[in-house]
N, C-alpha and C. Protein backbone atom coordinates (compact mmCIF):
# COMPACT_ATOMS: atom_id res chain seq x y z
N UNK A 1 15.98 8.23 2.89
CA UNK A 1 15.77 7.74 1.54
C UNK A 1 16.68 8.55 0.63
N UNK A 2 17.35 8.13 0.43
CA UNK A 2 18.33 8.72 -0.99
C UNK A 2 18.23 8.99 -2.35
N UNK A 3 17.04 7.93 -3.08
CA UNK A 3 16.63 8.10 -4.11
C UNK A 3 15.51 8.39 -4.32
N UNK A 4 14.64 9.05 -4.08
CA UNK A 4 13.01 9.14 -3.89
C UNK A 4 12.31 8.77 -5.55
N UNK A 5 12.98 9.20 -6.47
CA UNK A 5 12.86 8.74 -7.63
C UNK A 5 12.51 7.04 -7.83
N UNK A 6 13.57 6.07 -7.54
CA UNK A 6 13.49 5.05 -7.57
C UNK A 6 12.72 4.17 -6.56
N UNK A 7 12.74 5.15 -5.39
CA UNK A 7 11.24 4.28 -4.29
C UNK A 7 10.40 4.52 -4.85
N UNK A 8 10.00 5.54 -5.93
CA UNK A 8 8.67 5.72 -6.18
C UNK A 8 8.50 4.56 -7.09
N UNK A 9 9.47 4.16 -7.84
CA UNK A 9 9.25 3.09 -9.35
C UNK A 9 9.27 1.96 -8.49
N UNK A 10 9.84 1.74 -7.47
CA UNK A 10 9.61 0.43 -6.78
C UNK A 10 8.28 0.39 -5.77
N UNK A 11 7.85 1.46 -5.01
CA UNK A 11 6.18 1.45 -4.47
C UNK A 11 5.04 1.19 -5.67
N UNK A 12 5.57 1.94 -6.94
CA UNK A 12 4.74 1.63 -7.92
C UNK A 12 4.71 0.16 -8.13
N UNK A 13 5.77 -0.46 -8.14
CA UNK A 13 5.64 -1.71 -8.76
C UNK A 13 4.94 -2.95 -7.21
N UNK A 14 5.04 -2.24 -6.23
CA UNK A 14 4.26 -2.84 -5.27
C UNK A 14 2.63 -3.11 -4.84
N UNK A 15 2.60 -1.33 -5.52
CA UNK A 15 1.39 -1.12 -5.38
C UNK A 15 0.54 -2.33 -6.55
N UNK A 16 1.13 -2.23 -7.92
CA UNK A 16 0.31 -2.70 -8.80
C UNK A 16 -0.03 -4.79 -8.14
N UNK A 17 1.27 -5.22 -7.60
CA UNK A 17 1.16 -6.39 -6.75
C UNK A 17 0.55 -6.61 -5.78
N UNK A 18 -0.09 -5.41 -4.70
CA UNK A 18 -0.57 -5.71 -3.85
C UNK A 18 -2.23 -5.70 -4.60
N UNK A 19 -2.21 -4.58 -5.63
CA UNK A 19 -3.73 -4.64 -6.25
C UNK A 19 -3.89 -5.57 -6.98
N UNK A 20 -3.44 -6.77 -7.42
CA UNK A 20 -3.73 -8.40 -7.78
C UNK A 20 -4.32 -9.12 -6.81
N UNK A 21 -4.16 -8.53 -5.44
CA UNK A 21 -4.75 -9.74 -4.38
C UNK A 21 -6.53 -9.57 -4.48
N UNK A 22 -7.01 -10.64 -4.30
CA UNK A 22 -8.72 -10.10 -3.89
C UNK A 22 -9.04 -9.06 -2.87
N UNK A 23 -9.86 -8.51 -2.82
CA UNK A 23 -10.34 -7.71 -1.70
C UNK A 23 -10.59 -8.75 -0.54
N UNK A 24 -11.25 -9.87 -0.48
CA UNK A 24 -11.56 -11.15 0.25
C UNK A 24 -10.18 -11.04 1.06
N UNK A 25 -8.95 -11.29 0.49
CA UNK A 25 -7.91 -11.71 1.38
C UNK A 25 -7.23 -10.32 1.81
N UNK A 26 -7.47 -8.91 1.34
CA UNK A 26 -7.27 -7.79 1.94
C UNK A 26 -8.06 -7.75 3.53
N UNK A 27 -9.09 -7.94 3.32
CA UNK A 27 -10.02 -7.97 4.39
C UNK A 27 -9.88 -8.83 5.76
N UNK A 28 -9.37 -9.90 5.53
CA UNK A 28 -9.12 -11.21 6.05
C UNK A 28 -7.80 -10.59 7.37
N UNK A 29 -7.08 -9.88 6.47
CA UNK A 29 -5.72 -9.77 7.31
C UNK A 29 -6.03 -8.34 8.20
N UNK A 30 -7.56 -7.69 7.67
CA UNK A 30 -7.50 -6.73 9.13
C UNK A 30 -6.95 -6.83 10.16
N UNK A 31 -6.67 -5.81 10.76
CA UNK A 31 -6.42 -5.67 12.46
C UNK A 31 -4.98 -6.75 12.82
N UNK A 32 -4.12 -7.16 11.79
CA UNK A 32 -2.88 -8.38 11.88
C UNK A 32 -2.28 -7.25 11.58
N UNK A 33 -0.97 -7.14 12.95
CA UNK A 33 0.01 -6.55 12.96
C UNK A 33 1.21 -6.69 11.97
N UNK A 34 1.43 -5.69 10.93
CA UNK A 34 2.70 -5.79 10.08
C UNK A 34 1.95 -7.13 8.79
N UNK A 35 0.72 -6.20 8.61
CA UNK A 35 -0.32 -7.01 7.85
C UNK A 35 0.69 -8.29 7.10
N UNK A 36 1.06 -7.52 5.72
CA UNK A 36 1.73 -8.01 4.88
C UNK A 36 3.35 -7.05 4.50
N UNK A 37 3.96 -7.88 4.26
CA UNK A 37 5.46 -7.29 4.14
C UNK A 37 5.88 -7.63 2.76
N UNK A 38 6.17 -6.75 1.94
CA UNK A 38 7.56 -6.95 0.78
C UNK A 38 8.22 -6.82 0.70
N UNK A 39 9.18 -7.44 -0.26
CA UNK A 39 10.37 -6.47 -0.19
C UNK A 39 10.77 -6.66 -1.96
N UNK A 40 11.47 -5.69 -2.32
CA UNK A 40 12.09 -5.47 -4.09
C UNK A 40 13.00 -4.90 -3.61
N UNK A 41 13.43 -4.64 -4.61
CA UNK A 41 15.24 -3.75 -5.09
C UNK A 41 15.02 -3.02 -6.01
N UNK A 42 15.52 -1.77 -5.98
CA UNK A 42 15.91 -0.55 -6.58
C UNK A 42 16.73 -0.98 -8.24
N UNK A 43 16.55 -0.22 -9.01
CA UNK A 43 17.68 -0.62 -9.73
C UNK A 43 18.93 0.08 -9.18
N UNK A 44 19.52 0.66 -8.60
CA UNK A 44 20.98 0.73 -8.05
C UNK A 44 21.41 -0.55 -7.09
N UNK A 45 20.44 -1.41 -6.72
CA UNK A 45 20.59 -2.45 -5.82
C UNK A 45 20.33 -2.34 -4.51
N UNK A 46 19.45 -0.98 -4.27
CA UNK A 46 19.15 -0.75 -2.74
C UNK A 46 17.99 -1.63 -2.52
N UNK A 47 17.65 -2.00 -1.44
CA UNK A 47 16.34 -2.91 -1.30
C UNK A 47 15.65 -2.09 -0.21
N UNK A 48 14.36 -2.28 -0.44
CA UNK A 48 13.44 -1.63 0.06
C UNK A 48 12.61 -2.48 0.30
N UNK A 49 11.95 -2.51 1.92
CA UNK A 49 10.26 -2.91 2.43
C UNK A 49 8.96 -2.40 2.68
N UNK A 50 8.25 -3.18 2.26
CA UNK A 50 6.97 -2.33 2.03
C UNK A 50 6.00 -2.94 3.38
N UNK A 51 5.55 -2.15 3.77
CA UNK A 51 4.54 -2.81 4.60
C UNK A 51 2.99 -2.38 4.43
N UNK A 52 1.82 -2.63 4.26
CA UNK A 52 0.85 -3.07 3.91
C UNK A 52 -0.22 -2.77 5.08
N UNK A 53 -0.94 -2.01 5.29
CA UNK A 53 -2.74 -2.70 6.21
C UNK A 53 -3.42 -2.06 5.37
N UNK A 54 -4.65 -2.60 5.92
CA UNK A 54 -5.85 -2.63 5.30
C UNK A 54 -6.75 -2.07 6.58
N UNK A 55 -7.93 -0.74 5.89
CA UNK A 55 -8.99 -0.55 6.86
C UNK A 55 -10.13 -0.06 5.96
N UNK A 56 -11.42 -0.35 6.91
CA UNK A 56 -12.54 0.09 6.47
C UNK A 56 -12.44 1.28 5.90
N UNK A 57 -12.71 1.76 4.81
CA UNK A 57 -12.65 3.64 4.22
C UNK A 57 -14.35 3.51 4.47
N UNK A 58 -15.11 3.52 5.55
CA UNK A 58 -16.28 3.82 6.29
C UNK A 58 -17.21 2.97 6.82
N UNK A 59 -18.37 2.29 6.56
CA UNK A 59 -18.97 1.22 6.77
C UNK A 59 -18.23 -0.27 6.50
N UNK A 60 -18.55 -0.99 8.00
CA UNK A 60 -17.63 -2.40 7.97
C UNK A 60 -18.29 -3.12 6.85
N UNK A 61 -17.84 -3.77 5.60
CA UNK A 61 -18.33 -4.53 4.77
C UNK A 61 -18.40 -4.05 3.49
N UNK A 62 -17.59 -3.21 3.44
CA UNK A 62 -17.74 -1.88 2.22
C UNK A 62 -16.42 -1.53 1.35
N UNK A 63 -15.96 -0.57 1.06
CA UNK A 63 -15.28 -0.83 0.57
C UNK A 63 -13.77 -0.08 1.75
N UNK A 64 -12.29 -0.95 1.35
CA UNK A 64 -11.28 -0.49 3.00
C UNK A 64 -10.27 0.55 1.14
N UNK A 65 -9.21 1.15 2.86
CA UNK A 65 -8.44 1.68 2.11
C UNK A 65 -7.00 1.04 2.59
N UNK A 66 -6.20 0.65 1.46
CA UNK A 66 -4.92 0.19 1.53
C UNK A 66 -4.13 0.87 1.64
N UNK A 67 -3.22 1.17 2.52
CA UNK A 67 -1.95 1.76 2.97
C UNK A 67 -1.01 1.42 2.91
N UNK A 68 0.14 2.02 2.07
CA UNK A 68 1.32 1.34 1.69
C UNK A 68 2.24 1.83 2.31
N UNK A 69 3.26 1.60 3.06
CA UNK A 69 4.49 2.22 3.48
C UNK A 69 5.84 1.75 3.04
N UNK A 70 6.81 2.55 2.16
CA UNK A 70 7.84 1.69 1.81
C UNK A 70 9.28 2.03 2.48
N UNK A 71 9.62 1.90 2.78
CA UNK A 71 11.16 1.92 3.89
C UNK A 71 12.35 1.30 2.83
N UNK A 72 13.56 2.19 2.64
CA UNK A 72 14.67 1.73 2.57
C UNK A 72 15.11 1.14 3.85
N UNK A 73 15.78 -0.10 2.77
CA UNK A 73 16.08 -1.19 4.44
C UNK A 73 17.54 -1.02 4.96
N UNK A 74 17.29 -0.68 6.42
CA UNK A 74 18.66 -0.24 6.99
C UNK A 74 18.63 1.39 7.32
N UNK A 75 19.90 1.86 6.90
CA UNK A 75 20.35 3.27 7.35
C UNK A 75 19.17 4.01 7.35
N UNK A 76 18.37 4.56 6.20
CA UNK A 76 17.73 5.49 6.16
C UNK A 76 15.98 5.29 6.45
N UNK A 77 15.87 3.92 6.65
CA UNK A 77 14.54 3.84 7.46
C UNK A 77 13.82 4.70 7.60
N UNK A 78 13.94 5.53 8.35
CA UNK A 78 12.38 6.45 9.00
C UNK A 78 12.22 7.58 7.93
N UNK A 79 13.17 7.12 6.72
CA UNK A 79 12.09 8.30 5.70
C UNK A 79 11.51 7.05 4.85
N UNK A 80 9.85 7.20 4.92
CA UNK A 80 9.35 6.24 4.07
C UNK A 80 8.88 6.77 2.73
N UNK A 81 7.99 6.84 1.76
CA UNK A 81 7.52 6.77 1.02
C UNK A 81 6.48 5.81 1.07
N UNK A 82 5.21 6.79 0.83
CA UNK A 82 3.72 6.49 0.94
C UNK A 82 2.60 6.35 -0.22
N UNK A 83 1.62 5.94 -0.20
CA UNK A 83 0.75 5.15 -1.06
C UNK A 83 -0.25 5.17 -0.61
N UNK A 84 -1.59 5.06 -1.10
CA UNK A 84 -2.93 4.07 -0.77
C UNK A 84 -3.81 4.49 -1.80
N UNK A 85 -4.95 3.59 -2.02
CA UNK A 85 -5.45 3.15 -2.86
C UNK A 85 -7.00 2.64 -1.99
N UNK A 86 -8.25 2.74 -2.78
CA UNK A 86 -9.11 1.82 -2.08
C UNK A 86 -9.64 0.75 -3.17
N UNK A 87 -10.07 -0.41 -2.32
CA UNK A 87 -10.63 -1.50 -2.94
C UNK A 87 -11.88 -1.90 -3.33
N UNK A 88 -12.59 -1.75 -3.43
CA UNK A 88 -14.28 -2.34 -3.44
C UNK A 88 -14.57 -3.90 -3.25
N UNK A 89 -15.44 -3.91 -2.56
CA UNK A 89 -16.31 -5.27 -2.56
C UNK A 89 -16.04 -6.03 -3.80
N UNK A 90 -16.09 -5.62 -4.75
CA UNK A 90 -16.10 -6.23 -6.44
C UNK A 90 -14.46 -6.53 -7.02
N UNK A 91 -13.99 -5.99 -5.98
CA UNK A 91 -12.17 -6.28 -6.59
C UNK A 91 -11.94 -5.18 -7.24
N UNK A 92 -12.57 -4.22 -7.79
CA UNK A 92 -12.26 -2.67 -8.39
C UNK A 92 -11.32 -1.80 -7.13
N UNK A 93 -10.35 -0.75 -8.00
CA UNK A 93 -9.62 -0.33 -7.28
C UNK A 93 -9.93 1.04 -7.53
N UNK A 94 -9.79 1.98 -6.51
CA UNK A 94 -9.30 3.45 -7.12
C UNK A 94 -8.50 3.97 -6.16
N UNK A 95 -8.35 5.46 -7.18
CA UNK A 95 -7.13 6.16 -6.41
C UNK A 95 -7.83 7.04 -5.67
N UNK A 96 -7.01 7.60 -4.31
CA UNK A 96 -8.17 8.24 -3.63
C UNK A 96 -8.59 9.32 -3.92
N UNK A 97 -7.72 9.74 -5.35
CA UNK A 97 -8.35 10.79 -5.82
C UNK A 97 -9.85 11.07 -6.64
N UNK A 98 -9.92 9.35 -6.91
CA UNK A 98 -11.21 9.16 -7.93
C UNK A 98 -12.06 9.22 -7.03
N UNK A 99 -12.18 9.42 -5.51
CA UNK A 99 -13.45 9.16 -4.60
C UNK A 99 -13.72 10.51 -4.24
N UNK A 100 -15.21 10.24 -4.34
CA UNK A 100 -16.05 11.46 -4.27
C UNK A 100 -15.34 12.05 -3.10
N UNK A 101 -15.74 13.64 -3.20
CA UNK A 101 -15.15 14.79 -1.77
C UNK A 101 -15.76 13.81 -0.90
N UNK A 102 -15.08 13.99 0.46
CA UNK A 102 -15.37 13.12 1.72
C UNK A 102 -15.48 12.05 1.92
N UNK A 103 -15.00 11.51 0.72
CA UNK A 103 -15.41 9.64 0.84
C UNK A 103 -14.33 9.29 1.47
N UNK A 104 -13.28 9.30 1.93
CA UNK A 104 -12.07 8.89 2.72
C UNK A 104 -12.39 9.45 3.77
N UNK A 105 -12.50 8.50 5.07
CA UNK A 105 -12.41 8.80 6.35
C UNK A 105 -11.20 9.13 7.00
C-alpha cells in the first residue's frame, strides 16, 4: 500500500456503504465465501478492493461483527488496511470500541 492516508479515506467511505445495508442482509450472506466485494478509487486514481464478512460477535441471532479488508488492486496487495464495526439486531451500529470490555469475541 503506498498511500495509507488515502486507503483510509476510501475504507472510510466503504465502511459508511457497507453500514447502509440492513443487518437482515448482513446476516443472510454468512459463511459465503468473498461475502461481498467493492471496489472505489483513491483520489490519485489508484483503485482499491474491499472485501467484506460477516460473523456472530457471540450468540447466533444477536448482534455479528463486520470485517472489512481493503487491498490495493494489483502490485501491492498483501498490505491491506483493516476495519470492523458491529451491527445489532435493530440496524444500530458501533465501533468496537463502544462495546463493553469483552464483548468482542
Amino acid at each position: 500500500m503506498e498511500n495509507f492516508d488515502e486507503a483510509d479515506k476510501v475504507l472510510a467511505h466503504q465502511l459508511e456503504e457497507i453500514q447502509k445495508r440492513p443487518y437482515s442482509e448482513l446476516v443472510s450472506l454468512m459463511g459465503v465465501e468473498n461475502i461481498v466485494t467493492c471496489e472505489g478509487t483513491g483520489e490519485s486514481g489508484v483503485e482499491y478492493e474491499a472485501e467484506v464478512e460477516s460473523v456472530w460477535n457471540g450468540a447466533e441471532g444477536g448482534d455479528i461483527r463486520v470485517n472489512v479488508v481493503l487491498f490495493e488492486k494489483g502490485f501491492n496487495s498483501c498490505v491491506p488496511v483493516t476495519s470492523s464495526f458491529v451491527m445489532r439486531p435493530d440496524n444500530s451500529v458501533l465501533s468496537l470500541e463502544e462495546l463493553p470490555e469483552g464483548k468482542v469475541d
